[in-house]
Protein backbone atom coordinates (compact mmCIF):
# COMPACT_ATOMS: atom_id res chain seq x y z
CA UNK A 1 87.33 39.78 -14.10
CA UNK A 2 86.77 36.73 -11.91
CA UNK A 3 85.72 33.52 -13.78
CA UNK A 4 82.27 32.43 -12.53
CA UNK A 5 80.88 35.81 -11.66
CA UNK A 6 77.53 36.76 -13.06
CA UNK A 7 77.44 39.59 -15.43
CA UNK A 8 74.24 41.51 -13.95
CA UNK A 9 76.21 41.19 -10.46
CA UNK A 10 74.47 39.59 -7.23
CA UNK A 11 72.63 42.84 -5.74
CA UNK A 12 70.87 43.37 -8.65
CA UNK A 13 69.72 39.76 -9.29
CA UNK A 14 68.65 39.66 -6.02
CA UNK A 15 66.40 43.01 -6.35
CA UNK A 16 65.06 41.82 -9.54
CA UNK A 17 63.70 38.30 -8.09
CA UNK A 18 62.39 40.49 -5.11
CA UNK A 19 60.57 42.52 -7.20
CA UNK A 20 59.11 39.88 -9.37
CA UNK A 21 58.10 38.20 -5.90
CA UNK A 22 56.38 41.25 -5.18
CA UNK A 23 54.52 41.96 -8.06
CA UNK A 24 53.00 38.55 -8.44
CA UNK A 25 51.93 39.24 -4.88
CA UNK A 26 50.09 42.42 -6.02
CA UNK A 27 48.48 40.64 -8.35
CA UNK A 28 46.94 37.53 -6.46
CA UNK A 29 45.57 40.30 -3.64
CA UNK A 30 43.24 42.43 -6.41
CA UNK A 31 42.51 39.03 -7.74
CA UNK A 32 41.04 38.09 -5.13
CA UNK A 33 39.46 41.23 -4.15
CA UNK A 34 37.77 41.61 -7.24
CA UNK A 35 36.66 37.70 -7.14
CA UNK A 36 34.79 38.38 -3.46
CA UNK A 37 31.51 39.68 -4.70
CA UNK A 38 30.81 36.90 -6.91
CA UNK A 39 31.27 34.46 -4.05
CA UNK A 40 29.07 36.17 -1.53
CA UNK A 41 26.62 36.27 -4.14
CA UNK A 42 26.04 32.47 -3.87
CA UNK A 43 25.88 32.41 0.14
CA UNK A 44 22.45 32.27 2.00
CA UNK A 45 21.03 35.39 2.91
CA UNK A 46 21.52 36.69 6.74
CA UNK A 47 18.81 36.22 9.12
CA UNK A 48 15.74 37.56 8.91
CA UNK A 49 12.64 37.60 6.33
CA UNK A 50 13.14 34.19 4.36
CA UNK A 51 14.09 35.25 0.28
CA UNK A 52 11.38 33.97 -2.32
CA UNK A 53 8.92 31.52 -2.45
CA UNK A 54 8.39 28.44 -0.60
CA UNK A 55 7.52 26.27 -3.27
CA UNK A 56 8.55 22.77 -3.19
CA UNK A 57 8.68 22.88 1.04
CA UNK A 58 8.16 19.62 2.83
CA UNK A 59 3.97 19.67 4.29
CA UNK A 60 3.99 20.00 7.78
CA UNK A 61 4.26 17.64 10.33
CA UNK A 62 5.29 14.56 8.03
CA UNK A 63 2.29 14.26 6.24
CA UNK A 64 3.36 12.32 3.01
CA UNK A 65 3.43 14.63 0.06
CA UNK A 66 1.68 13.21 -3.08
CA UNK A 67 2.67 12.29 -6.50
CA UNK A 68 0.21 15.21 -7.85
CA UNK A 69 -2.34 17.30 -6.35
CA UNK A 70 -6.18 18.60 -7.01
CA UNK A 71 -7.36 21.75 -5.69
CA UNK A 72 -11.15 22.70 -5.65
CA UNK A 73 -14.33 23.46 -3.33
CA UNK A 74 -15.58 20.92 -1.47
CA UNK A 75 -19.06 20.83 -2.66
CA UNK A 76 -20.08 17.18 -1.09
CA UNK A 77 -19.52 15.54 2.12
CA UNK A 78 -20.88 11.72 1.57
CA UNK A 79 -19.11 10.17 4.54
CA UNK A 80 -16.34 10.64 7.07
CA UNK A 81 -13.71 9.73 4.44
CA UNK A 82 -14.92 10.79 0.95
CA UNK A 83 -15.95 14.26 -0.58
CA UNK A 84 -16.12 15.74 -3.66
CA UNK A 85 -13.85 18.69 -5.19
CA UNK A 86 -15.38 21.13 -7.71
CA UNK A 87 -11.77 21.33 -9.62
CA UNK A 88 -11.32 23.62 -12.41
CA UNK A 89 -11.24 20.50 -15.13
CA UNK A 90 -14.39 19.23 -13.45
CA UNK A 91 -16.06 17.51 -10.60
CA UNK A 92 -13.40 15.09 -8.20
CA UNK A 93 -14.16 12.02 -6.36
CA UNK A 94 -11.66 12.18 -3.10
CA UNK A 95 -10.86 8.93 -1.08
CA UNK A 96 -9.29 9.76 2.06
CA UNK A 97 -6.47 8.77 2.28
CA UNK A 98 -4.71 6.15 5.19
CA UNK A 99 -7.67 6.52 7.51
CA UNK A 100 -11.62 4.11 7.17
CA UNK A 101 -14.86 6.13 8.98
CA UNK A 102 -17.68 4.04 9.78
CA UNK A 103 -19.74 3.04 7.35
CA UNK A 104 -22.77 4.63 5.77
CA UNK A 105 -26.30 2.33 5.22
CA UNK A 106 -26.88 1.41 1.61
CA UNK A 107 -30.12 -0.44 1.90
CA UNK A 108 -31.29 -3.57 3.74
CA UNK A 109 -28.47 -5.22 2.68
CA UNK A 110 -25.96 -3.32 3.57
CA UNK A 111 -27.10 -1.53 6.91
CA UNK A 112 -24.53 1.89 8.24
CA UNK A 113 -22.79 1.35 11.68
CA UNK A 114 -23.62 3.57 14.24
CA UNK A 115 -21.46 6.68 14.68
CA UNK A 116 -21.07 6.49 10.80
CA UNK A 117 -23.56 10.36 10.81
CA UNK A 118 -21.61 11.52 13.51
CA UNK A 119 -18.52 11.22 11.41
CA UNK A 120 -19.95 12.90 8.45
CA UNK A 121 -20.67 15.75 10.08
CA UNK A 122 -17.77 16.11 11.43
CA UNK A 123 -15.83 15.88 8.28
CA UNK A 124 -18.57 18.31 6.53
CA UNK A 125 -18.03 21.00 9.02
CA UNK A 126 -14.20 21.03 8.89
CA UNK A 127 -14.18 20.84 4.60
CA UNK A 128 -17.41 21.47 3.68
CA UNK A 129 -17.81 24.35 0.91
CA UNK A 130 -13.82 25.40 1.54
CA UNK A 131 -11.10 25.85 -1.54
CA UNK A 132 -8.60 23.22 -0.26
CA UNK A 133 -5.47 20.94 -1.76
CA UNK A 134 -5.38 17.29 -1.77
CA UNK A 135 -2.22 15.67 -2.38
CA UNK A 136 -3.18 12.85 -3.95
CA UNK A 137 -1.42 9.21 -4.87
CA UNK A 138 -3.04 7.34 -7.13
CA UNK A 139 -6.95 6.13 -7.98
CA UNK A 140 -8.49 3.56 -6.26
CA UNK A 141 -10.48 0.41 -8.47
CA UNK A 142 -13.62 2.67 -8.37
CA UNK A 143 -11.87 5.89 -9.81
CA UNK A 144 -11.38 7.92 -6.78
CA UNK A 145 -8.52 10.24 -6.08
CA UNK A 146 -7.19 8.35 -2.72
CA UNK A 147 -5.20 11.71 -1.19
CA UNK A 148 -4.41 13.32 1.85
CA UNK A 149 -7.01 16.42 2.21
CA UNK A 150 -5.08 19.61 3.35
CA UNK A 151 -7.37 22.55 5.77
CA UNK A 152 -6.11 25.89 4.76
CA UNK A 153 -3.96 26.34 7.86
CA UNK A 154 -1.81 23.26 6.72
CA UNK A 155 -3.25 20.47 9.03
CA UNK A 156 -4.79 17.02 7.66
CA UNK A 157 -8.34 16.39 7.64
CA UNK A 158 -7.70 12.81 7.62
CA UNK A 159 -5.93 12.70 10.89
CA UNK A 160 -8.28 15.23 12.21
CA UNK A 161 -10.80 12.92 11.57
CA UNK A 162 -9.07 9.73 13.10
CA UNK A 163 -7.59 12.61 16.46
CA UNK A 164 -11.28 13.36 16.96
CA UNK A 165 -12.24 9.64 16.99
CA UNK A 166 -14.52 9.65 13.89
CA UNK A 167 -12.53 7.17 12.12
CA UNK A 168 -10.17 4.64 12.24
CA UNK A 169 -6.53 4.17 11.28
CA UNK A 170 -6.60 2.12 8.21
CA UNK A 171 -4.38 -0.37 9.01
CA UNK A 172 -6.32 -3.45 7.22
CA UNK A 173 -4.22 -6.15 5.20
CA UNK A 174 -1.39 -5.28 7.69
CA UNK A 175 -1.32 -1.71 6.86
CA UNK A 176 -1.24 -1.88 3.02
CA UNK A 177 -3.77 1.23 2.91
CA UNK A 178 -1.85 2.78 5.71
CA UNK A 179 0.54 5.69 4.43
CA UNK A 180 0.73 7.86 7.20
CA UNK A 181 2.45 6.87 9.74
CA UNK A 182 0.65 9.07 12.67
CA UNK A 183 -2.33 7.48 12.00
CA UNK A 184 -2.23 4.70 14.76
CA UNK A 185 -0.93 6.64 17.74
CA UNK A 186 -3.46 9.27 16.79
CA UNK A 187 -6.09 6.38 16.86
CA UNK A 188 -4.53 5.53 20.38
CA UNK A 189 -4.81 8.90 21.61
CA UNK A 190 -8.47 8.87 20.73
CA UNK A 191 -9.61 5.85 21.89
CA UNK A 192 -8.01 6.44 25.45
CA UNK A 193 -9.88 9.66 26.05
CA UNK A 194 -12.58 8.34 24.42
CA UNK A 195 -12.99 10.58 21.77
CA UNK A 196 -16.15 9.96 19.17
CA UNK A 197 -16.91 6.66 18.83
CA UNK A 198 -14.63 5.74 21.16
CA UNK A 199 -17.28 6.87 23.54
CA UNK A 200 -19.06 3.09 23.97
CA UNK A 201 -17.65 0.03 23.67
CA UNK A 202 -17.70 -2.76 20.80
CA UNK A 203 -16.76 -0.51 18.06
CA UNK A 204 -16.49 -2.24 14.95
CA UNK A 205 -13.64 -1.79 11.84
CA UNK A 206 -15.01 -0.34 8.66
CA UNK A 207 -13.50 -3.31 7.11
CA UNK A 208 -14.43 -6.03 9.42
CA UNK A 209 -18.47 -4.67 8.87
CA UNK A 210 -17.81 -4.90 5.40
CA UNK A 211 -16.62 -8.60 5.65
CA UNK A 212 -18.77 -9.72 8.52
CA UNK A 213 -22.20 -7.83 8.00
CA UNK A 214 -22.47 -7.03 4.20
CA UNK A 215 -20.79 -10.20 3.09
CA UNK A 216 -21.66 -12.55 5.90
CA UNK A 217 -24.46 -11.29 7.03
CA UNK A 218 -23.22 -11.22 10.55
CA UNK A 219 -24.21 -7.57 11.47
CA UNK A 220 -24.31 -8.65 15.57
């Protein structure tokens, strides 16, 4: 017997390791294998038909989304930027949000601009009497909802209203009231084709008649 020499002899160490190599081999393949279905269970579906609900999608076209929202009928049209919802929890005042329409007469003091009919109307017959969603931001210091006004097909009645030139961009107190950011090249759209009240010159700002006729009592 040579000093040194393993006992189990080197063939048979060398199968054993082989075989131990092997079966740990074995092992890591069905391990995996069996592991595959959980992990394509996590992965996005293939194309086609999208899988559940939309909820929580971004609104179209960058409209800012609110910090809450009202649905209801529109059941009154006063003027080309305020209605009123029928919600289920009662009767809503809605401010229109980011856009000023010209401004209704309140007695001798306070005489409407022209144009300021026109863009009633025009508001009333894209909301008026329709189920719709405002997203809405906050209340304004008389206790409207100021919101964005969503049509049923996704578009904004606010910008609809400034696109078709029956209102302005509110961009007062250097843009303060101003939260969507389409508003002004919408306005510029308008006014170049002469859209609404666009139509003859000298229009007047919402807020400018407020200051310079009602307060003033510059109404020239």
């Amino acid at each position: 017997m040579l000093r040194g020499k393993s006992p189990f002899g080197g063939s048979r160490l060398t199968a054993l390791i082989v075989a131990l190599i092997l079966a740990a081999a074995g092992a890591l393949v069905n391990w995996m294998q069996s592991s595959k279905p959980a992990q394509d269970a996590g992965r996005p579906p293939a194309a086609g038909k999208p899988q559940g609900g939309a909820a929580g999608a971004p609104l179209a076209g960058g409209i800012p989304k609110g910090s809450y929202t009202i649905t209801g009928t529109v059941v009154n049209v006063a003027d080309g930027d305020t209605v009123t919802l029928r919600a289920p929890d009662g009767q809503r005042r809605i401010r229109m949000d980011s856009i000023d329409a010209p401004e209704e007469g309140h007695g001798a003091d306070q005489p409407g601009q022209p144009d300021a009919e026109a863009s009633r109307k025009h508001l009333a017959e894209l909301v008026a009497g329709k189920t719709l969603t405002a997203q809405c931001y906050e209340k304004d210091q008389y206790g409207r909802e100021v919101c964005a006004l969503i049509l049923e097909d996704g578009r904004s009645a606010n910008r609809l209203q400034v696109e078709a030139g029956y209102a302005w961009a509110y961009t007062a107190r250097q843009g303060d009231y101003l939260r969507d950011q389409a508003m002004p090249d919408l306005q510029r759209q308008a006014k170049a084709a002469g859209r609404g009240l666009w139509a003859r010159p000298g229009a007047v700002q919402p807020w400018k008649w407020r200051y310079d006729c009602w307060r003033q009592r510059q109404c020239g």
